[in-house]
N, C-alpha and C. Protein backbone atom coordinates (compact mmCIF):
# COMPACT_ATOMS: atom_id res chain seq x y z
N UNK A 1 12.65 5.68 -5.66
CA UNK A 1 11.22 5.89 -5.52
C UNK A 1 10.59 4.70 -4.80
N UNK A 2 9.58 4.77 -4.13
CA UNK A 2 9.14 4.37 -3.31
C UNK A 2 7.20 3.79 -4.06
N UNK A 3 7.27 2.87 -4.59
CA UNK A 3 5.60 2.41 -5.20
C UNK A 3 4.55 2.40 -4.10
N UNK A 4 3.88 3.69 -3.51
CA UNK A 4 2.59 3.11 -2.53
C UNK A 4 1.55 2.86 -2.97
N UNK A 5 0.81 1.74 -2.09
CA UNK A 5 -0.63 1.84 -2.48
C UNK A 5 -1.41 1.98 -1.34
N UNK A 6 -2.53 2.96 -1.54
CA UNK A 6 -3.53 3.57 -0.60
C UNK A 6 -4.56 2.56 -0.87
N UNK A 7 -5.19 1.74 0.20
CA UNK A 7 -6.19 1.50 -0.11
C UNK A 7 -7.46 2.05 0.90
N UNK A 8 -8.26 2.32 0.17
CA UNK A 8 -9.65 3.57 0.07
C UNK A 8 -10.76 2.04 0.91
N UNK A 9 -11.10 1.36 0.02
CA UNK A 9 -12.41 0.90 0.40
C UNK A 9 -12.42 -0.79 -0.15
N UNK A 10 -13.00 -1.31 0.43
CA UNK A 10 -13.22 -2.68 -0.44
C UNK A 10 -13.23 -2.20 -2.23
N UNK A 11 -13.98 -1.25 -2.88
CA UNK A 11 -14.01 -1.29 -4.65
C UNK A 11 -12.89 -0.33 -4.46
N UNK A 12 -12.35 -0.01 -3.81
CA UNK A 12 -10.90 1.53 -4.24
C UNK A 12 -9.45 1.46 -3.58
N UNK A 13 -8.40 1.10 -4.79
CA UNK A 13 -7.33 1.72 -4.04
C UNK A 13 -6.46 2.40 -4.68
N UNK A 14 -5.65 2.96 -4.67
CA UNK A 14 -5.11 4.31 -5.42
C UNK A 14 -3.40 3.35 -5.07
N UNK A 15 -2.61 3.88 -6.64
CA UNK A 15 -1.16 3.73 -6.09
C UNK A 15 -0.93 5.34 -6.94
N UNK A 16 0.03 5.41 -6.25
CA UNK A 16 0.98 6.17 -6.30
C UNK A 16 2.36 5.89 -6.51
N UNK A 17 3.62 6.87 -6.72
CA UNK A 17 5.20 6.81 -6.18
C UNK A 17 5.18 7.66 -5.19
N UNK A 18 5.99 7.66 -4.34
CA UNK A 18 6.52 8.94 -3.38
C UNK A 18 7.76 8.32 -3.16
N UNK A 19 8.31 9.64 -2.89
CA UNK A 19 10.12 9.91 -2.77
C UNK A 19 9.99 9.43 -1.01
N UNK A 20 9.42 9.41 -0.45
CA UNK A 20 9.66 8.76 1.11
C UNK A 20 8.01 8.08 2.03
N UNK A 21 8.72 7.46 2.60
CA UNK A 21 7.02 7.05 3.30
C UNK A 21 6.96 6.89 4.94
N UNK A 22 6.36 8.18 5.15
CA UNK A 22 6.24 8.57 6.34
C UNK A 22 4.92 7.47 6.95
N UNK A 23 5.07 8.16 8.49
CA UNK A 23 3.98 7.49 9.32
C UNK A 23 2.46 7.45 8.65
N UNK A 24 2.37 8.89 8.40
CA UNK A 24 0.64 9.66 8.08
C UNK A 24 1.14 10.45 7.31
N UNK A 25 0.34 10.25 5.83
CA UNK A 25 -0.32 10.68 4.64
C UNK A 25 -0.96 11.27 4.78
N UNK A 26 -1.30 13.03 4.18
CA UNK A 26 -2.80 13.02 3.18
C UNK A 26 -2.71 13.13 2.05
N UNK A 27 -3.70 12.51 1.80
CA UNK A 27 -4.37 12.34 0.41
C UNK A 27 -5.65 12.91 0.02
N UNK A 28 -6.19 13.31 -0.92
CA UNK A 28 -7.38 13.91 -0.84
C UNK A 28 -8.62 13.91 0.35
N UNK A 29 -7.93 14.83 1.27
CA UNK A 29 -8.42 15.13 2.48
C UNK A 29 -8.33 14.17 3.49
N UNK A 30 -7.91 12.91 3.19
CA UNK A 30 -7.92 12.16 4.13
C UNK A 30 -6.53 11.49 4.77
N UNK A 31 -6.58 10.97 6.07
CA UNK A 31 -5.48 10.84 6.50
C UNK A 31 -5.33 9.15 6.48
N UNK A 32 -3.69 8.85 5.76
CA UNK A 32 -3.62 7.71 5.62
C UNK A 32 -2.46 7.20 6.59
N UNK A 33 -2.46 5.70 7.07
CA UNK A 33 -1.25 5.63 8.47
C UNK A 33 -0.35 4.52 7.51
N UNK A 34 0.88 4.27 7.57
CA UNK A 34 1.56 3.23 7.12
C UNK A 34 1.47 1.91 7.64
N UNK A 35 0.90 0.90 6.98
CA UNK A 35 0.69 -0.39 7.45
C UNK A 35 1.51 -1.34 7.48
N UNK A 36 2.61 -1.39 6.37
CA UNK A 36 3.44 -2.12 5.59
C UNK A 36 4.55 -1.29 4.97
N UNK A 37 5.83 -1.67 5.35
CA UNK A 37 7.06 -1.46 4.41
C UNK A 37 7.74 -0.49 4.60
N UNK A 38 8.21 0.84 3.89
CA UNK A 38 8.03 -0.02 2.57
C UNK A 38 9.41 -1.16 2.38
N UNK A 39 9.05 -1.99 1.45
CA UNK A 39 9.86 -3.38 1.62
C UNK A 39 10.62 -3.06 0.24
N UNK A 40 11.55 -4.10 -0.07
CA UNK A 40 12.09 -4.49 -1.15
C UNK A 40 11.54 -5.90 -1.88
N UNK A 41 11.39 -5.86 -3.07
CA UNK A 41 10.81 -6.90 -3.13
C UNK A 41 11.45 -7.99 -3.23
N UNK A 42 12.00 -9.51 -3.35
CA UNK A 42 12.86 -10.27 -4.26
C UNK A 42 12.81 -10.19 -5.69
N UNK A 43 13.30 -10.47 -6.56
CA UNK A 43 13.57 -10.07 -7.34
C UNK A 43 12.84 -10.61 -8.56
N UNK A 44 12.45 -11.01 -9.49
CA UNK A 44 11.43 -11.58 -10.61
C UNK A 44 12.00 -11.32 -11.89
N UNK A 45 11.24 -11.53 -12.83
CA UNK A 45 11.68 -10.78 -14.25
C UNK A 45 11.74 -9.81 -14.82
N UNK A 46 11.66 -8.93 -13.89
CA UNK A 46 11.87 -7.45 -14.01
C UNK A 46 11.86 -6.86 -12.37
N UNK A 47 12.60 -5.36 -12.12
CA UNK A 47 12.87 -4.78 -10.91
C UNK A 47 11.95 -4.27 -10.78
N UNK A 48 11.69 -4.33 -9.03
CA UNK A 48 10.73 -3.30 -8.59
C UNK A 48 11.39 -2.54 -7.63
N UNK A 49 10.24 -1.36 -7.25
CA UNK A 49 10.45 -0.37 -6.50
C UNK A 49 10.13 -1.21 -5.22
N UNK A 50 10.58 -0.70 -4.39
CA UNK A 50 10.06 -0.60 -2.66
C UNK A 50 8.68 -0.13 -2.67
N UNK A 51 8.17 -1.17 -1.87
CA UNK A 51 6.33 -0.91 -1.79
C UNK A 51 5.90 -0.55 -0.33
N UNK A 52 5.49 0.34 -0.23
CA UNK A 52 4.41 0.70 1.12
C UNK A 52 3.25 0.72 1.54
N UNK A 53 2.52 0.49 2.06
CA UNK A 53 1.15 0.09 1.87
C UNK A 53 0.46 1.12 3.13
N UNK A 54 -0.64 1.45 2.57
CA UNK A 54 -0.88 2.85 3.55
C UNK A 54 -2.86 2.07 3.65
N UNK A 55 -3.36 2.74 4.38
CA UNK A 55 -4.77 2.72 4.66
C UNK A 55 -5.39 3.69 5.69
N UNK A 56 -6.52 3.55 5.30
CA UNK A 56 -7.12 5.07 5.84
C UNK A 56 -6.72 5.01 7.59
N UNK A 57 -5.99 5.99 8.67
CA UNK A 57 -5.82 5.93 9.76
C UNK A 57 -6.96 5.41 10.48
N UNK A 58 -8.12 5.53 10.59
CA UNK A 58 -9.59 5.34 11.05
C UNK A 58 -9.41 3.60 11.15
N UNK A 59 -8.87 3.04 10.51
CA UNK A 59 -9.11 1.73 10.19
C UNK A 59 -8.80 0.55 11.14
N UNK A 60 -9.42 -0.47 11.69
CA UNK A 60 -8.48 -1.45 12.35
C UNK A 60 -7.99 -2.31 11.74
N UNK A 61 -6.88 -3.26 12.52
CA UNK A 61 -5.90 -4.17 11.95
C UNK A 61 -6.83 -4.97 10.78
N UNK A 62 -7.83 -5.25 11.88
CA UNK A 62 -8.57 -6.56 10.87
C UNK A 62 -9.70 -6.06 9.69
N UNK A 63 -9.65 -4.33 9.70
CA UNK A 63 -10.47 -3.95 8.31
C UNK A 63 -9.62 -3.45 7.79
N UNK A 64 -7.99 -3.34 7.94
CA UNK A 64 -6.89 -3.52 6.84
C UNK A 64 -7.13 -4.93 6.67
N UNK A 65 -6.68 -5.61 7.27
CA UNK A 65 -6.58 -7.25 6.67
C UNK A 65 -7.21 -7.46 5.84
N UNK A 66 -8.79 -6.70 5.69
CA UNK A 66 -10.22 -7.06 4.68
C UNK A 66 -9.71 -6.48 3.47
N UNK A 67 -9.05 -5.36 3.32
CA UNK A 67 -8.64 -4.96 2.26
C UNK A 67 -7.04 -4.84 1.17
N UNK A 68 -6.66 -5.56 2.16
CA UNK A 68 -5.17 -5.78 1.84
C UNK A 68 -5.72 -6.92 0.79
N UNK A 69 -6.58 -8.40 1.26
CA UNK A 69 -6.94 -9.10 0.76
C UNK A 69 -8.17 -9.17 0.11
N UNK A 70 -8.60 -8.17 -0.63
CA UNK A 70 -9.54 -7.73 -1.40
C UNK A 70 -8.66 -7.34 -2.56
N UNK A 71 -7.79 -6.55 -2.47
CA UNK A 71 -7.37 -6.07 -3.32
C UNK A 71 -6.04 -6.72 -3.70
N UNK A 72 -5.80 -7.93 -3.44
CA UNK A 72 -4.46 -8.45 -3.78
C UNK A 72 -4.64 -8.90 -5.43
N UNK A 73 -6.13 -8.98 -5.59
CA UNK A 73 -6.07 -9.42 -7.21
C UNK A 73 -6.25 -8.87 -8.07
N UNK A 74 -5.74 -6.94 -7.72
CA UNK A 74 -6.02 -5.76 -8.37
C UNK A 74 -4.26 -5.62 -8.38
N UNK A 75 -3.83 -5.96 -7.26
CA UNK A 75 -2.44 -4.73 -7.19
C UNK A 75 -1.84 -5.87 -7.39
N UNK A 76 -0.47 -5.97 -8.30
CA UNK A 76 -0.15 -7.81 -8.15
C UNK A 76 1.17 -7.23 -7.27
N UNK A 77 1.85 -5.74 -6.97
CA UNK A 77 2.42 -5.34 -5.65
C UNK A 77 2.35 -6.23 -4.28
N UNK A 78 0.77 -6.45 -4.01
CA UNK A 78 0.91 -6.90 -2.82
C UNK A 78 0.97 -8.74 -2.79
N UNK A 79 1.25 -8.61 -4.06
CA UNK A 79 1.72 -10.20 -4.29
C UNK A 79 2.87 -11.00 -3.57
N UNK A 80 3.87 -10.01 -4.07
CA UNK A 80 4.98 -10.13 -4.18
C UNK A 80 5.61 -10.28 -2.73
N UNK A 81 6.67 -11.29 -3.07
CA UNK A 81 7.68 -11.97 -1.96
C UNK A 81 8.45 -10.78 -1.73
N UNK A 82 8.60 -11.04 -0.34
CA UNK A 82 9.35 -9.74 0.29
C UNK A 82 10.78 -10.83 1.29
């Protein structure tokens, strides 16, 4: 399994699992593009899944960047050493 997280908006991001992670998502009506991954993580005190990181297609590099790092102190996913 595959851990994604959608992120929606500066206050919203949704995770999910999915069994694979394509280019473009939808998700409740909207279309999401793959930004990131999905990766493996190194390893910690417990295993993780492979993470992918998706955001709304509409979006540019640098209003992913705004929200990748908005939300790093929600998802501790996008913490993590790859």
């Amino acid at each position: 399994m595959i851990f994604a997280v959608f992120l929606i908006s500066l206050a919203s991001a949704k995770t999910e699992r999915i069994e694979e992670a394509p280019e473009l998502l939808e998700r409740d009506g909207r279309w999401f593009s793959l930004r990131g991954g999905p990766r493996q993580p190194q390893p910690t005190d417990h295993a993780w899944d492979p993470v992918a990181v998706y955001a709304l297609d509409e979006l540019s590099e640098e209003e992913f960047q705004q929200l990748f790092e908005a939300h790093r102190a929600h998802v501790p996913e996008l913490n993590l050493k790859y």
